[in-house]
Protein backbone atom coordinates (compact mmCIF):
# COMPACT_ATOMS: atom_id res chain seq x y z
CA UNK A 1 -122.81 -291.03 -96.52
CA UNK A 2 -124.95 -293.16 -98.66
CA UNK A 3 -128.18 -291.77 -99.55
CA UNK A 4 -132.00 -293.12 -100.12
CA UNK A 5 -132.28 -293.93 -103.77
CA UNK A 6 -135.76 -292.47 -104.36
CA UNK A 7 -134.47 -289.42 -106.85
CA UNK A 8 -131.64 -289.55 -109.47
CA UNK A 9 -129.49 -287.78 -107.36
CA UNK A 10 -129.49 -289.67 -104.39
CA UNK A 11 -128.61 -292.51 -107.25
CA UNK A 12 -125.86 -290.22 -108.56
CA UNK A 13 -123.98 -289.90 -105.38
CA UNK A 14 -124.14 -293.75 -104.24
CA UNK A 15 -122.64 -294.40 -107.92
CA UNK A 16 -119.39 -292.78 -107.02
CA UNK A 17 -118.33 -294.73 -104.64
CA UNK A 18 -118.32 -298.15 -106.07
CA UNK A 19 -115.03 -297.52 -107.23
CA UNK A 20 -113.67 -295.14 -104.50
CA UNK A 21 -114.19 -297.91 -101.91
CA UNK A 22 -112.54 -300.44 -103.70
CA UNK A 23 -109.20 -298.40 -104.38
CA UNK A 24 -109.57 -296.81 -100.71
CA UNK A 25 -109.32 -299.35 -98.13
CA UNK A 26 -109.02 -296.83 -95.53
CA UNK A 27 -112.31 -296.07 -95.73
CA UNK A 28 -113.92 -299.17 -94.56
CA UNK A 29 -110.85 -299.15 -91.88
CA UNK A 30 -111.84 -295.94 -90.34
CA UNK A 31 -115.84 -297.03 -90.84
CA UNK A 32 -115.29 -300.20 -88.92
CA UNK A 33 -113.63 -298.76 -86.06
CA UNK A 34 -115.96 -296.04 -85.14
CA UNK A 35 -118.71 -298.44 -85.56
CA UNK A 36 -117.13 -300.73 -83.45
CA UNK A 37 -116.80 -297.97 -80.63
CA UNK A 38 -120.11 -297.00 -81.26
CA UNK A 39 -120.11 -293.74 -82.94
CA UNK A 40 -122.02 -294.81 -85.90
CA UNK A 41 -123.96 -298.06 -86.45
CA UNK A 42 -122.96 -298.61 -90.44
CA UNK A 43 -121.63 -296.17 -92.95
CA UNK A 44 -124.99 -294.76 -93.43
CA UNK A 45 -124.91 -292.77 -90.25
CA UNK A 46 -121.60 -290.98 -91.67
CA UNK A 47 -122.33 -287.07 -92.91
CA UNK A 48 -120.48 -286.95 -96.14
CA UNK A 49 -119.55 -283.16 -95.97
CA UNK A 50 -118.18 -282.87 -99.72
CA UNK A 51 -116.64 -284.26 -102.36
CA UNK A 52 -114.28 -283.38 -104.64
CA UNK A 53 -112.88 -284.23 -108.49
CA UNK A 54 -109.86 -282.91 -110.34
CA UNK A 55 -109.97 -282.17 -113.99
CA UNK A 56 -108.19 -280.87 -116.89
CA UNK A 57 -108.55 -276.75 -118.55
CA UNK A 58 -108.95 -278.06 -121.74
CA UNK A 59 -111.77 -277.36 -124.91
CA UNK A 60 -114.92 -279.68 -123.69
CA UNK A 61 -113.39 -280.13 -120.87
CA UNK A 62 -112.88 -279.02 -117.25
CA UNK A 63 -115.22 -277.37 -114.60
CA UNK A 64 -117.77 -276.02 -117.19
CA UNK A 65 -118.43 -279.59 -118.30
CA UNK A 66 -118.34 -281.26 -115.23
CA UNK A 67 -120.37 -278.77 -113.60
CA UNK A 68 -123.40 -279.91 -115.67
CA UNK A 69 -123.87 -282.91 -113.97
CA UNK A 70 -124.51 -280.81 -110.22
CA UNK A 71 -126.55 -277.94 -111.77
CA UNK A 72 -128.69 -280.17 -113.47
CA UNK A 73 -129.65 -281.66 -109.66
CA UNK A 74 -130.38 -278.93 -108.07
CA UNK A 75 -126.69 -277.94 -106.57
CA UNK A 76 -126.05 -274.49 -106.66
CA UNK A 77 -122.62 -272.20 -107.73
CA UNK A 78 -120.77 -270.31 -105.10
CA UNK A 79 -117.52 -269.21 -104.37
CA UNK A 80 -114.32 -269.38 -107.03
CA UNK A 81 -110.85 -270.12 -105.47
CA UNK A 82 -107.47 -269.97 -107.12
CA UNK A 83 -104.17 -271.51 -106.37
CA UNK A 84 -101.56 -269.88 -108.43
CA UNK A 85 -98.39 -272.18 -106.93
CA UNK A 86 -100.82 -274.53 -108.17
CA UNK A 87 -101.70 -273.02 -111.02
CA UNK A 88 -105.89 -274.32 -110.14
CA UNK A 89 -108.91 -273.08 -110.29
CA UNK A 90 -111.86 -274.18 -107.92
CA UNK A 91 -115.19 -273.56 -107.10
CA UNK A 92 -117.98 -275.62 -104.69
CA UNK A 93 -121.58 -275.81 -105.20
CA UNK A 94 -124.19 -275.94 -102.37
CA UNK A 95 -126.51 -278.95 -102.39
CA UNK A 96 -130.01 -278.59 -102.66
CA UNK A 97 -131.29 -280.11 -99.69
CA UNK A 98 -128.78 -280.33 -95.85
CA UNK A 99 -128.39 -283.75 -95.93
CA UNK A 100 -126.44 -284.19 -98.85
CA UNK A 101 -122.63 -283.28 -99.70
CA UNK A 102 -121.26 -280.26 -100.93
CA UNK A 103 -119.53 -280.43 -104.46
CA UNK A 104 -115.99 -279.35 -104.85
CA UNK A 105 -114.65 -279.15 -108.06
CA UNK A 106 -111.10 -277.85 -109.07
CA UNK A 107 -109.54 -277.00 -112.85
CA UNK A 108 -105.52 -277.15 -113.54
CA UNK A 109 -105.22 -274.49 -115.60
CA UNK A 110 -103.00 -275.85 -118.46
CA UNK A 111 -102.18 -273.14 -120.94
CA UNK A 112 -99.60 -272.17 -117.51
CA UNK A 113 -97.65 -275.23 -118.05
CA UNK A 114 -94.56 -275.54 -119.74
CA UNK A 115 -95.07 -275.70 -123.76
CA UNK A 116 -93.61 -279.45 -123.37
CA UNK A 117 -96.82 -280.30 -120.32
CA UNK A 118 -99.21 -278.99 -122.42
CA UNK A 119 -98.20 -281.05 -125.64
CA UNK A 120 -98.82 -283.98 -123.67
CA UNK A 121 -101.75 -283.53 -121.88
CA UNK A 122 -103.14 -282.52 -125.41
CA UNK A 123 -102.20 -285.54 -126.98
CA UNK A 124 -104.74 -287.13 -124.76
CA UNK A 125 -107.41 -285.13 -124.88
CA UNK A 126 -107.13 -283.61 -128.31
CA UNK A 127 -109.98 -286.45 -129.59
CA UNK A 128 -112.59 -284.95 -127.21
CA UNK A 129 -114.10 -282.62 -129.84
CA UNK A 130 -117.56 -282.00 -128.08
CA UNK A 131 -118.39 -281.79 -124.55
CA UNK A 132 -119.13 -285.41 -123.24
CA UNK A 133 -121.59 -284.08 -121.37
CA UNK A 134 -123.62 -283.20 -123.99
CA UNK A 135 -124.10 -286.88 -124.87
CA UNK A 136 -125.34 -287.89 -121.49
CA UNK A 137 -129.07 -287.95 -120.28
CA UNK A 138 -128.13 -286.25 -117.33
CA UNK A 139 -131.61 -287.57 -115.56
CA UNK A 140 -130.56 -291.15 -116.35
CA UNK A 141 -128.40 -292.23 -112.75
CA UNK A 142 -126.51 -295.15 -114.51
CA UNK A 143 -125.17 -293.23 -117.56
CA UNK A 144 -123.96 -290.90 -115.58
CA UNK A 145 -122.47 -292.69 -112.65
CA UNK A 146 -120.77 -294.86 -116.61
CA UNK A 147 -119.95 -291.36 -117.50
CA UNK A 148 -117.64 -291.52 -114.14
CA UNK A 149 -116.01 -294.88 -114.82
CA UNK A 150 -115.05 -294.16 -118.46
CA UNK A 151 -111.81 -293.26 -119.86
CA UNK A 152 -112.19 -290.47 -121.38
CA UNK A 153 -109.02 -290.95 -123.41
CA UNK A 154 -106.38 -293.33 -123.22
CA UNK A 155 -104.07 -294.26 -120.66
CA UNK A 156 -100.84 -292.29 -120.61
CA UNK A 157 -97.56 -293.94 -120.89
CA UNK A 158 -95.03 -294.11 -118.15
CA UNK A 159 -92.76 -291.33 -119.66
CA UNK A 160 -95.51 -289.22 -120.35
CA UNK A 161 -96.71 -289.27 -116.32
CA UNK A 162 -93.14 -289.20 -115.37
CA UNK A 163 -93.00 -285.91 -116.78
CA UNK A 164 -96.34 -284.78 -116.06
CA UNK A 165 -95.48 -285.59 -112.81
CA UNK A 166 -91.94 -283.34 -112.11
CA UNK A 167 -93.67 -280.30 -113.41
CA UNK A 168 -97.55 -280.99 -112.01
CA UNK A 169 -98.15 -283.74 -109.44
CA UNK A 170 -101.83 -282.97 -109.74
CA UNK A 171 -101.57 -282.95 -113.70
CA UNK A 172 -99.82 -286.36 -113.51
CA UNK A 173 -102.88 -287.30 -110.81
CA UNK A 174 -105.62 -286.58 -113.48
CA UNK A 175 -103.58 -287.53 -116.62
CA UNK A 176 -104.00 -290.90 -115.19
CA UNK A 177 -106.69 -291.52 -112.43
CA UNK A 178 -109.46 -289.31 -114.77
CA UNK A 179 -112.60 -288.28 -112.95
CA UNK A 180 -112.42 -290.59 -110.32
CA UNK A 181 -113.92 -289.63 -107.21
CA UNK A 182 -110.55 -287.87 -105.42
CA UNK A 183 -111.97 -288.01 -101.98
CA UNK A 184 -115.27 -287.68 -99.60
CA UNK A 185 -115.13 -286.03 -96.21
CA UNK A 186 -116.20 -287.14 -92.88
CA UNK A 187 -118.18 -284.54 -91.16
CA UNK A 188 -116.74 -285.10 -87.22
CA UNK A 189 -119.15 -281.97 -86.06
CA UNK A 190 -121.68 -284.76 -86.59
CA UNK A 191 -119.97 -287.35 -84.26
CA UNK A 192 -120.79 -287.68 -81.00
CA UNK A 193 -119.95 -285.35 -77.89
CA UNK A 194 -116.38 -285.86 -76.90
CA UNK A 195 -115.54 -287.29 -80.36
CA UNK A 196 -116.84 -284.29 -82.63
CA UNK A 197 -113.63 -282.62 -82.24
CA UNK A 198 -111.06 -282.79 -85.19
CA UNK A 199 -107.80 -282.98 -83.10
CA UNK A 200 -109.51 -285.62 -81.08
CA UNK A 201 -110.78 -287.33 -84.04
CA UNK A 202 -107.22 -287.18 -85.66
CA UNK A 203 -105.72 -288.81 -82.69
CA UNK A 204 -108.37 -291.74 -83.16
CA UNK A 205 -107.00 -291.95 -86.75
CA UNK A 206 -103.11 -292.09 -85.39
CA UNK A 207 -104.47 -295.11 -83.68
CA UNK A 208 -105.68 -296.89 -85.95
CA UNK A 209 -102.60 -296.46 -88.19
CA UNK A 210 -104.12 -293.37 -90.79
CA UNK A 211 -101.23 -291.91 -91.92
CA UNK A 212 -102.13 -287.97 -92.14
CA UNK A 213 -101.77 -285.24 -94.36
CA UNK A 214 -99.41 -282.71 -92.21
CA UNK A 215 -98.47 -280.19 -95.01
CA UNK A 216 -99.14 -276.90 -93.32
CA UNK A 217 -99.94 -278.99 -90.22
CA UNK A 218 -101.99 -281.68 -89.38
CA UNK A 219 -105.12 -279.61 -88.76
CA UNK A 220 -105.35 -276.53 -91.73
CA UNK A 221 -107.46 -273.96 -90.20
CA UNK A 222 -109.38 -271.17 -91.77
CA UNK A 223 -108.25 -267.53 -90.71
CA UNK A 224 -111.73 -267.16 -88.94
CA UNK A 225 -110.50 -270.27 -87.16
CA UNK A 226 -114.28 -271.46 -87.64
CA UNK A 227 -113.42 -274.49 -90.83
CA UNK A 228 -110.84 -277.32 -89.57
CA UNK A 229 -109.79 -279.86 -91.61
CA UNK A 230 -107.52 -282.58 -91.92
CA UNK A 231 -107.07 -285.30 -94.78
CA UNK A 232 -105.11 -288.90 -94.98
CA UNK A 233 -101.98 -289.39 -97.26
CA UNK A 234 -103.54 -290.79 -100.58
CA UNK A 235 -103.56 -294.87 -100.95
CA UNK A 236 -100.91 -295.91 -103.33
CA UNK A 237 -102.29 -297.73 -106.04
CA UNK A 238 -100.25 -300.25 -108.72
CA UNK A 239 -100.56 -298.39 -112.01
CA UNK A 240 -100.42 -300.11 -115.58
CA UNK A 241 -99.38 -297.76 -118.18
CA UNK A 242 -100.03 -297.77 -121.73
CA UNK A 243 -96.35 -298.90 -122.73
CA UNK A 244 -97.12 -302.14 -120.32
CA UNK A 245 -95.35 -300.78 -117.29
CA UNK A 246 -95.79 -300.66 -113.68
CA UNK A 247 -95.38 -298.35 -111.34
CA UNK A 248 -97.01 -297.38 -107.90
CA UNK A 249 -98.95 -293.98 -107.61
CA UNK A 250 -100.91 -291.85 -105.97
CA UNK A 251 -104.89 -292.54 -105.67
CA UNK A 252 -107.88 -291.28 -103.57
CA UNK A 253 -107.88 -290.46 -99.84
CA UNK A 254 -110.25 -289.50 -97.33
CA UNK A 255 -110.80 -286.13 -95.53
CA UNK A 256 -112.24 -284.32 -92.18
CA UNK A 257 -113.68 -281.36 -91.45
CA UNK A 258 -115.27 -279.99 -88.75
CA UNK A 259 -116.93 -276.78 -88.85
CA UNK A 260 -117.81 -274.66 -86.31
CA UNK A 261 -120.90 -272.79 -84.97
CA UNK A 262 -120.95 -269.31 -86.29
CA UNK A 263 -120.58 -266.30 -83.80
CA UNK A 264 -124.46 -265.09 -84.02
CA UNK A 265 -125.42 -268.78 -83.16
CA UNK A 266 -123.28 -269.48 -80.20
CA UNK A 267 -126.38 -269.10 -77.39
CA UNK A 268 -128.14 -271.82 -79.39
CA UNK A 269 -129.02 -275.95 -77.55
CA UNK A 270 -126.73 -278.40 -78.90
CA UNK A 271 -130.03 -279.94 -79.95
CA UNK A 272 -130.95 -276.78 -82.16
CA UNK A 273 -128.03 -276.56 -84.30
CA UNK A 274 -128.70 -277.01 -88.10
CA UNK A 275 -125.97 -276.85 -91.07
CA UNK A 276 -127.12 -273.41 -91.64
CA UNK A 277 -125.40 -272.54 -88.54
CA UNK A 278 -122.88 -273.58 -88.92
CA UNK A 279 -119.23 -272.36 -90.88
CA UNK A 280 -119.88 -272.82 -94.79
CA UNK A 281 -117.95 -273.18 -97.70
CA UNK A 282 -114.24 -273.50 -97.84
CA UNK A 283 -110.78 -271.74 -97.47
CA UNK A 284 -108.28 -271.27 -100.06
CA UNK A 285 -105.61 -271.66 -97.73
CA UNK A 286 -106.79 -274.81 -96.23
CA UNK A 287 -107.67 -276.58 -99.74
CA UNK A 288 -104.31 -275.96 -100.93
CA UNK A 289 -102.49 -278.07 -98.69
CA UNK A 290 -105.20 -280.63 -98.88
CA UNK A 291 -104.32 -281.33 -102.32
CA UNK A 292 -101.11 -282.52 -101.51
CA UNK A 293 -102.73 -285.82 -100.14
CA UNK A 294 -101.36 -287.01 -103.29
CA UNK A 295 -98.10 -285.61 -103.78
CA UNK A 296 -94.59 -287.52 -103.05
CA UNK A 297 -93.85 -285.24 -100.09
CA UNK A 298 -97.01 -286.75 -98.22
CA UNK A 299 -96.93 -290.24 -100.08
CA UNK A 300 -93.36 -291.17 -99.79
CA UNK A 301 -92.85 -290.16 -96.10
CA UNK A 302 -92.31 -293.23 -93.36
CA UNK A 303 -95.23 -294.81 -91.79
């Protein structure tokens, strides 16, 4: 999960989770028990299978901005996904060497919303006249990984998210949290035998007190049945709003995925299996029940 810092990248991608970690204590929770029975030895040893960040369809704005940062590295484009309950767009980008995470990066489409949504998401953003992006050094690791951590406008006020929030739980999510990092993914393929499988992984997580994701079932499947996945309920964080008040929302969570070893490869040693045999890319299917980690259904159910 955390990578050698000889290239800007590698820089990049330990950047984002200074602030992940600290608003996602189950994290370190799950870390610390597999270490402790001896899957991993420290959170180095974890394959980070992707990450993912929400933003806004807005001028200077959205995926075309935020895309810069990947391209720039090396990551390449691939496949678009759309969500229409949702009203998202998506797509991922390929790294540019195995070890490192896929990049999954989503859009609300805003000109959907209601006239009275859009209004307010504009009064946020309207001040971002140019593309931030264009104001970065994207080779420099520490303006970037700033770029990350700054508001890019000002905090919303409680009214504002509240109706965000009836309308656009993932609007809401962005409105307030910005480009933090929304979540990283365990890759369990990578565990150990016996504990590389996802419904025996999720058990593990039941255990240890991980309350799960189970919108369209605990484990969403891809219809070639070869991409599993599974996510935890988003941490609830205390949010101060611009008008000075307080209320508890949604953050970041963590998912897993376990993908499978294509047909072609099946005769292949344990031993010999690289990434490239394995299921790639993701499922629109799958990804659209993951991002209800942070709505009320998941986040307001009983422990």
């Amino acid at each position: 999960m955390f990578f050698s810092k000889k290239s800007t990248l590698d820089a990049i991608l330990n950047g984002l989770f200074k602030t992940y970690f600290e608003r996602v204590p189950d994290v370190q929770k799950i870390t610390n028990a597999m270490i402790k029975r001896g899957w991993v030895s420290s959170q180095e040893d974890i394959i980070n299978d992707h990450v993912a960040f929400r933003t806004l369809g807005v001028p200077n704005l959205g995926i075309k901005s935020f895309e810069k940062i990947f391209l720039k590295h090396g990551y390449h484009k691939k496949d678009f996904y759309s969500f229409e309950a949702k009203k998202l767009n998506a797509y991922w980008y390929a790294p540019p060497k195995p070890n490192l995470p896929r990049i999954f990066i989503s859009e609300l489409r805003v000109n959907e919303l209601s006239e009275t949504a859009q209004q307010i998401i504009r009064k946020y953003t309207h001040s971002i006249i140019q593309d931030p992006l264009n104001n970065l050094d994207l080779n420099n690791a520490s303006e970037i990984i700033g770029f990350f951590e700054k508001p890019l406008w000002e905090l919303p006020n409680l009214k504002d998210f509240d109706t965000l929030l009836n309308e656009s739980e993932y609007a809401a999510w962005v409105i307030y949290n910005r480009y933090y990092l929304n979540h990283y993914t365990i890759s369990v393929h990578e565990l150990p035998e016996g504990f590389d499988r996802l419904q025996r992984f999720n058990e593990f997580l039941i255990d240890l007190g991980i309350k799960l994701n189970d919108a369209g079932g605990i484990i969403k499947t891809s219809k070639d049945g070869l991409l599993l996945q599974s996510s935890s309920v988003a941490e609830m964080i205390m949010a101060d709003f611009s008008d000075h008040k307080i209320k508890e929302i949604a953050g970041s969570y963590v998912e897993f995925a376990e993908r499978k070893i294509l047909p072609e490869f099946q005769n292949l040693n344990q031993d010999q299996i690289l990434t490239n045999h394995r299921r790639d890319g993701f499922e629109t299917a799958n990804a659209d029940k993951i991002f209800e980690s942070t709505f009320m259904k998941q986040t307001k159910k009983p422990s």
